[in-house]
N, C-alpha and C. Protein backbone atom coordinates (compact mmCIF):
# COMPACT_ATOMS: atom_id res chain seq x y z
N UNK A 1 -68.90 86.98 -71.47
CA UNK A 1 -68.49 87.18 -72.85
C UNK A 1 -68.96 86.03 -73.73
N UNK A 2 -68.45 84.81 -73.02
CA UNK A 2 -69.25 83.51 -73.83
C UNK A 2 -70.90 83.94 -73.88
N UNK A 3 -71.39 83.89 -73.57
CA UNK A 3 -72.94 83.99 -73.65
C UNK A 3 -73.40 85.17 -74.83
N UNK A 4 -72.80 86.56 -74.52
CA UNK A 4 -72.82 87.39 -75.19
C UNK A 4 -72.52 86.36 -76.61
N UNK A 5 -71.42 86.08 -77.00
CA UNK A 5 -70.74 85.66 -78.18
C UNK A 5 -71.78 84.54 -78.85
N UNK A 6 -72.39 83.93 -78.19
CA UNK A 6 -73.09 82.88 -78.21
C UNK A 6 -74.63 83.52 -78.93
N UNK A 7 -74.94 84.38 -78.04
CA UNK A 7 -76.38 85.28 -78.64
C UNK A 7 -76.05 85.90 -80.31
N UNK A 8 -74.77 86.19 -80.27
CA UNK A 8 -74.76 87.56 -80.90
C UNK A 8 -74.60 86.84 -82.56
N UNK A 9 -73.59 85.40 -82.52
CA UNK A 9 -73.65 84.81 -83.55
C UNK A 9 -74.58 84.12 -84.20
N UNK A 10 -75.29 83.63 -83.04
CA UNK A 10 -76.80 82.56 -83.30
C UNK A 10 -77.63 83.45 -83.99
N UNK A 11 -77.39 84.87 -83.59
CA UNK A 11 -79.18 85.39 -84.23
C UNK A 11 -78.40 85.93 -85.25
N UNK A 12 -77.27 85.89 -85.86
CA UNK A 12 -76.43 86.48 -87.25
C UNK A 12 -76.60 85.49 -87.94
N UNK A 13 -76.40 84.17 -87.32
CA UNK A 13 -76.89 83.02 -88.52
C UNK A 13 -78.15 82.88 -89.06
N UNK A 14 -79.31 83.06 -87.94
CA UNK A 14 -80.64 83.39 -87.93
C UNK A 14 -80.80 84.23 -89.13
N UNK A 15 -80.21 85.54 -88.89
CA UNK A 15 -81.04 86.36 -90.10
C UNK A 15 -80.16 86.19 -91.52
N UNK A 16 -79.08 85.95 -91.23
CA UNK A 16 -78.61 85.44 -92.71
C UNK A 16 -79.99 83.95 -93.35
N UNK A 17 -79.64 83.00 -92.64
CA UNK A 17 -81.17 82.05 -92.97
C UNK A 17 -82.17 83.01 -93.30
N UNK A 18 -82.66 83.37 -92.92
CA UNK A 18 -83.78 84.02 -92.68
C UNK A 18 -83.91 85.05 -94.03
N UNK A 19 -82.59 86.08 -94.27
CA UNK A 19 -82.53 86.81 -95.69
C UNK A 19 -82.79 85.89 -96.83
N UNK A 20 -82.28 84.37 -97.03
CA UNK A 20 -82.31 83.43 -97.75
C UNK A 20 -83.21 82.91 -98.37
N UNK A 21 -84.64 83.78 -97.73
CA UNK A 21 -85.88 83.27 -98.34
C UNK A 21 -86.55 81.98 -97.18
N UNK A 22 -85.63 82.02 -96.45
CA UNK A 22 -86.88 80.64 -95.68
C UNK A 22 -87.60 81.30 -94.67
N UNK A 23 -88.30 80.33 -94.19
CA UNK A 23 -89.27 80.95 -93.38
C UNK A 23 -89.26 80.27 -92.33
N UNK A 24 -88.96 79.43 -92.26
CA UNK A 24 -89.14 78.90 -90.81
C UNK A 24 -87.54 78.95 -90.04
N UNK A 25 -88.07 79.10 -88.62
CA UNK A 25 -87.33 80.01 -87.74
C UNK A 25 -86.62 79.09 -86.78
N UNK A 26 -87.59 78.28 -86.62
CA UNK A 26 -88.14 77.49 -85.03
C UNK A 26 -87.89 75.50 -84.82
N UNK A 27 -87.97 75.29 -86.03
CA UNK A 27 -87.19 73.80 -86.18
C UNK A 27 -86.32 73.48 -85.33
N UNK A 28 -85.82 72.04 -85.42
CA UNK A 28 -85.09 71.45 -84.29
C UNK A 28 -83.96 71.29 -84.92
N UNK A 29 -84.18 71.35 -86.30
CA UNK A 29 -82.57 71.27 -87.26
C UNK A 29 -82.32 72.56 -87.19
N UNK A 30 -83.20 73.52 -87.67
CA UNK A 30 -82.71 74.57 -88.10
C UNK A 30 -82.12 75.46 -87.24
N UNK A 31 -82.32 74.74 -85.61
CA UNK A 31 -81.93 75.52 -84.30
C UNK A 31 -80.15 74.66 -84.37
N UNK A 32 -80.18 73.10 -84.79
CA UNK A 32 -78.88 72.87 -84.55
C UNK A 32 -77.99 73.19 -85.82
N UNK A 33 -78.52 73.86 -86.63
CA UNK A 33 -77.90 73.78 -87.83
C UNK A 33 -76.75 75.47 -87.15
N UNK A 34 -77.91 75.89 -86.36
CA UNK A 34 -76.98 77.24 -86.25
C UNK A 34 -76.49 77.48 -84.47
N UNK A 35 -76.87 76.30 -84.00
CA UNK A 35 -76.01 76.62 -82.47
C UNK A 35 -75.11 75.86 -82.84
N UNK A 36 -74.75 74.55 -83.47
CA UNK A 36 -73.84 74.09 -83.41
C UNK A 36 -72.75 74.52 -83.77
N UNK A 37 -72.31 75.70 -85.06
CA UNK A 37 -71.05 76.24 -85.21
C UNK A 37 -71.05 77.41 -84.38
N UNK A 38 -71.85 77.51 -83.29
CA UNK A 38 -72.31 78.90 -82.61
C UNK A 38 -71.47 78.48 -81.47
N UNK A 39 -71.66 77.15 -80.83
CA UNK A 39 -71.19 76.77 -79.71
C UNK A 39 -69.51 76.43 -79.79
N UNK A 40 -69.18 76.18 -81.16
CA UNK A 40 -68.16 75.56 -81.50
C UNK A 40 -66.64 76.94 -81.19
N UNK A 41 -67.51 77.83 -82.77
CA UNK A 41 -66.64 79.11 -82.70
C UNK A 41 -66.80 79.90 -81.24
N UNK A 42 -67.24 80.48 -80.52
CA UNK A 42 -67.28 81.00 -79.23
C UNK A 42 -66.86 79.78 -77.96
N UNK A 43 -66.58 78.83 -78.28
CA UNK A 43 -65.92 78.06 -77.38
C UNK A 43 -64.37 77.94 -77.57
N UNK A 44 -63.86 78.06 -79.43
CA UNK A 44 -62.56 78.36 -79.82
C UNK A 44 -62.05 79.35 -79.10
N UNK A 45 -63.28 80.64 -78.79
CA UNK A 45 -62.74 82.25 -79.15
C UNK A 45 -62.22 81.90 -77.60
N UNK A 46 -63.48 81.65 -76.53
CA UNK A 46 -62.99 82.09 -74.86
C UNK A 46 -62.24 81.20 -74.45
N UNK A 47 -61.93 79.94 -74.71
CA UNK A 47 -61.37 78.51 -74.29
C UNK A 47 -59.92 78.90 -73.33
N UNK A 48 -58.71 79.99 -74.19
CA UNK A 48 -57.78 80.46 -73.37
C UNK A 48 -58.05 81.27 -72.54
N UNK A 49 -59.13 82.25 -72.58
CA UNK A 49 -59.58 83.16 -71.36
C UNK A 49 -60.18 82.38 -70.11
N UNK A 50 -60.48 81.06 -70.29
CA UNK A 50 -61.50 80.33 -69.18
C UNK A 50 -59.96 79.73 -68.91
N UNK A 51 -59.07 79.15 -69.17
CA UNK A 51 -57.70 78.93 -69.15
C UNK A 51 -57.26 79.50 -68.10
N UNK A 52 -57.05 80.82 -68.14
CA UNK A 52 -56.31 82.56 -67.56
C UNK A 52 -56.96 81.78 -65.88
N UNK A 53 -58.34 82.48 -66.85
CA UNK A 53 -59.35 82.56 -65.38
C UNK A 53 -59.34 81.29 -64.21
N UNK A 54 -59.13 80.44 -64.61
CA UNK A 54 -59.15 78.80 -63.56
C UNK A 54 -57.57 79.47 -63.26
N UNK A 55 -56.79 79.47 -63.88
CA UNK A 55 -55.40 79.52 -63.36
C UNK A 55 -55.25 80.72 -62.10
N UNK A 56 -56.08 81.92 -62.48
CA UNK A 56 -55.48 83.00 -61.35
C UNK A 56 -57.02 82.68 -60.43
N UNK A 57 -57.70 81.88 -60.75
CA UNK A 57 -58.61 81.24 -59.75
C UNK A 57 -57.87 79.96 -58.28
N UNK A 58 -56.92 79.62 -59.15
CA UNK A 58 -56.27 78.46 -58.45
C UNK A 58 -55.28 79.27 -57.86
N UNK A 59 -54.62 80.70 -57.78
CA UNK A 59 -53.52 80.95 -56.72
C UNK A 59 -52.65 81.17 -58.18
N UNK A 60 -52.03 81.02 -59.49
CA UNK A 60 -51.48 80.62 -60.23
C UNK A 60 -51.22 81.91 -61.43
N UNK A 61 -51.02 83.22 -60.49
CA UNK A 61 -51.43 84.57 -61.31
C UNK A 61 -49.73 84.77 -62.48
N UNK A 62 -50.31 84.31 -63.20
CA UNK A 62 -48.66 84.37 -64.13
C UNK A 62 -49.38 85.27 -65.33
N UNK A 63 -50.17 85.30 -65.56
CA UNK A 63 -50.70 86.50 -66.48
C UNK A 63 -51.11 86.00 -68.12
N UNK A 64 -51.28 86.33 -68.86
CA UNK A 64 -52.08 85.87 -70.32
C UNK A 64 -50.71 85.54 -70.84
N UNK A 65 -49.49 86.72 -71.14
CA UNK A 65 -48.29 86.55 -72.14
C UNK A 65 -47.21 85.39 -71.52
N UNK A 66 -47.53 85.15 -70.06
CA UNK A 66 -46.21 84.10 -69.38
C UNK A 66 -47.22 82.65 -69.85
N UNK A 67 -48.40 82.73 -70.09
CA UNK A 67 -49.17 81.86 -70.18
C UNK A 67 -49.34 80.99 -71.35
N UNK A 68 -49.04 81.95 -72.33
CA UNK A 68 -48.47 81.61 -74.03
C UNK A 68 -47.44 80.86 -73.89
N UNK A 69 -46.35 81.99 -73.09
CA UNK A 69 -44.86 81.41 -73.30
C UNK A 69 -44.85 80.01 -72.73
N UNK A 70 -45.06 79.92 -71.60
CA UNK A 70 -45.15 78.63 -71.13
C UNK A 70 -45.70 77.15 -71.60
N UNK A 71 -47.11 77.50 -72.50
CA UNK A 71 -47.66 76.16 -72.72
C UNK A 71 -47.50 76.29 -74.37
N UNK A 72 -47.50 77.73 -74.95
CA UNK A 72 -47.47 77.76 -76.33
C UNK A 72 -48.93 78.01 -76.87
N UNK A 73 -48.99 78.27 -77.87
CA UNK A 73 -50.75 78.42 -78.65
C UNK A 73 -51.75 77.70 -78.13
N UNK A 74 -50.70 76.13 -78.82
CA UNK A 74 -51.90 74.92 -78.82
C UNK A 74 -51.76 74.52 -77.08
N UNK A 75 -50.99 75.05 -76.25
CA UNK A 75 -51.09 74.42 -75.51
C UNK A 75 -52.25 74.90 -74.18
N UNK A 76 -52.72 76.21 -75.19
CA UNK A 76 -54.18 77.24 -74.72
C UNK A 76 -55.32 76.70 -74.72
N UNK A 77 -54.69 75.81 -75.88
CA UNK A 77 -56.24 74.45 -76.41
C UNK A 77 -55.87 73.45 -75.90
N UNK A 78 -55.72 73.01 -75.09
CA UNK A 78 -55.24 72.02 -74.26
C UNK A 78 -56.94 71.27 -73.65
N UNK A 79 -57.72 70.20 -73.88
CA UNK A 79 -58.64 70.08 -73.28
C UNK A 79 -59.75 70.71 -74.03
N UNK A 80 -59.88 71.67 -75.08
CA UNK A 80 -60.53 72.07 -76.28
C UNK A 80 -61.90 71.04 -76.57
N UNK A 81 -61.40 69.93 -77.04
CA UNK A 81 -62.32 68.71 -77.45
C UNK A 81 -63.14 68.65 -76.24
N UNK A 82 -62.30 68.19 -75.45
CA UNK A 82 -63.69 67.96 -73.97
C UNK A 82 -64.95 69.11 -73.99
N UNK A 83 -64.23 70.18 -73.97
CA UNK A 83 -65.27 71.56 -73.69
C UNK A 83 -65.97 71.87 -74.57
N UNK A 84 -65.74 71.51 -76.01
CA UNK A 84 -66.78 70.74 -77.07
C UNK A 84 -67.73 69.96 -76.96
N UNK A 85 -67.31 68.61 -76.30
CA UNK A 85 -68.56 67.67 -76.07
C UNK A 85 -69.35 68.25 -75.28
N UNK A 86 -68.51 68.88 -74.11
CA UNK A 86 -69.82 69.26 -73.32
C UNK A 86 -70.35 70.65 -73.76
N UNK A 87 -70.24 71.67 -74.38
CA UNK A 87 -71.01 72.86 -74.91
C UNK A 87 -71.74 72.61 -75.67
N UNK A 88 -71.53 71.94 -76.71
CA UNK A 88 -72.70 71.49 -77.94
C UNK A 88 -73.86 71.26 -77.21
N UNK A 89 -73.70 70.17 -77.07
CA UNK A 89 -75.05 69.18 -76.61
C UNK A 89 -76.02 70.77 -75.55
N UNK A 90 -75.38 71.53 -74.84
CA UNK A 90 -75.56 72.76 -73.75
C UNK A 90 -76.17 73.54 -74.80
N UNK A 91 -75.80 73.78 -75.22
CA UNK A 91 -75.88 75.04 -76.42
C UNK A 91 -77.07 75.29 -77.45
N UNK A 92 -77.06 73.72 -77.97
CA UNK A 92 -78.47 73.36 -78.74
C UNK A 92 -79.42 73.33 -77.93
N UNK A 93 -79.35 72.89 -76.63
CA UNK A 93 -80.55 72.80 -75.95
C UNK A 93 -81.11 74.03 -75.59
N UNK A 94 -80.19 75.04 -74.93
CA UNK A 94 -80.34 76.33 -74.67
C UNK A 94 -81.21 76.92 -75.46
N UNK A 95 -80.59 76.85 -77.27
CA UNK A 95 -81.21 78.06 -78.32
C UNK A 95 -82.31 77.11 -78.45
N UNK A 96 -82.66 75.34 -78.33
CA UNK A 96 -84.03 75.11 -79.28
C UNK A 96 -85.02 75.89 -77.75
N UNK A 97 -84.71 75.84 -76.79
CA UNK A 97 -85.45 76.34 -75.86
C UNK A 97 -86.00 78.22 -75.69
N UNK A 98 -85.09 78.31 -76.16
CA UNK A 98 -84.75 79.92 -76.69
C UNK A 98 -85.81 80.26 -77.69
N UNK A 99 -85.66 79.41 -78.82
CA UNK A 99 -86.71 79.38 -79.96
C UNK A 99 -88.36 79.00 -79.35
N UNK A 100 -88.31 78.36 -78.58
CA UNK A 100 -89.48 77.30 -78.21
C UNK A 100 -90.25 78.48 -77.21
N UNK A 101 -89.80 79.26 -76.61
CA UNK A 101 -90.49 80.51 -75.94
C UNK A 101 -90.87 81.88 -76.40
N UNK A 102 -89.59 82.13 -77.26
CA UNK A 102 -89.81 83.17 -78.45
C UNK A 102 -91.18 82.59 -79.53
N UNK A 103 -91.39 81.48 -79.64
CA UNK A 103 -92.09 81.48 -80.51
C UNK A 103 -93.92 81.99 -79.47
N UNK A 104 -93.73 81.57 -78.26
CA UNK A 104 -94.70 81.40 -77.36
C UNK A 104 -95.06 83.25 -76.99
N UNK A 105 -93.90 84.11 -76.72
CA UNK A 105 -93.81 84.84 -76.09
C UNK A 105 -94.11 86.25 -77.76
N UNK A 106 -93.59 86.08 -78.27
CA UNK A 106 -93.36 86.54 -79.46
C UNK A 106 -94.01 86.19 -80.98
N UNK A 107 -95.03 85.51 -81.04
CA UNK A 107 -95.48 84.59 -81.68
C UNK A 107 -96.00 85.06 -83.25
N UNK A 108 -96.15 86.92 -83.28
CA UNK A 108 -96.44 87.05 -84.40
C UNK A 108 -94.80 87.29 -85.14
N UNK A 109 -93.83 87.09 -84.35
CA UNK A 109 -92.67 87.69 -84.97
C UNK A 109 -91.83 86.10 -85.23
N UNK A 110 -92.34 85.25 -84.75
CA UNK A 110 -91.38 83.73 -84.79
C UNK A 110 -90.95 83.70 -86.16
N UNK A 111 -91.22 84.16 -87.20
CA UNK A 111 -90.36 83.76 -88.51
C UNK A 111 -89.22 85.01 -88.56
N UNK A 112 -89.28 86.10 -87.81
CA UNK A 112 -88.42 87.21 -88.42
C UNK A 112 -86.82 87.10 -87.32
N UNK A 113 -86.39 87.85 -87.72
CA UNK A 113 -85.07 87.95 -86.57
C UNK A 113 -84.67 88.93 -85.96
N UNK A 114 -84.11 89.48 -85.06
CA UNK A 114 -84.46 90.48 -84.31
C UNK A 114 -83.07 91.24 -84.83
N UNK A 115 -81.85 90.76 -85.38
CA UNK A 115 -81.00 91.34 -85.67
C UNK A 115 -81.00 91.51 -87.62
N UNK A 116 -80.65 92.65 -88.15
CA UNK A 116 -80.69 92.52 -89.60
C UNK A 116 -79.48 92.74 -90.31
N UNK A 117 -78.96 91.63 -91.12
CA UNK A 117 -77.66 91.55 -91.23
C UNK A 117 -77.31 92.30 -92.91
């Protein structure tokens, strides 16, 4: 689902840029300008589902709603920041690499976007 979420927003920021009149696609800013709230929001969205999942991974099957009750909202985001530092830095590298083959593989299309918003 993360990954999905991850694709699906990056190339929505893409073609919004992209409607905006610019043209370039493939930059090293213009790749962190849009993984970075890419990695951020889809790390907000799954953060309690990766939560769930380690817990009924560990023996610890209490379910999503005992899981609320117990730690509370914020306590879903518990460790949030950490999984930040480490997704960003993951994330940008991923899409400038993403960009860096698309441009190779795809090369008359590197300015356009494959999704149209």
């Amino acid at each position: 689902a993360n990954l999905g979420l991850n694709f699906g927003m990056y190339e929505t920021l893409q073609a919004r840029h992209l409607a905006g009149g610019k043209t370039q696609r493939t930059s090293f800013v213009v790749t962190l300008m849009h993984a970075v709230p890419t990695a951020v929001a889809s790390s907000v969205a799954v953060y309690p589902l990766d939560l769930l999942r380690r817990q009924y991974q560990m023996g610890e099957h209490r379910g999503a709603w005992a899981l609320v009750r117990s730690l509370g909202l914020r306590g879903c985001y518990r460790g949030l920041h950490f999984e930040i530092l480490k997704v960003v830095p993951a994330i940008s590298l991923n899409f400038w690499c993403y960009e860096m083959m698309r441009q190779v593989v795809l090369p008359a299309t590197a300015g356009t976007s494959a999704i149209m918003v």
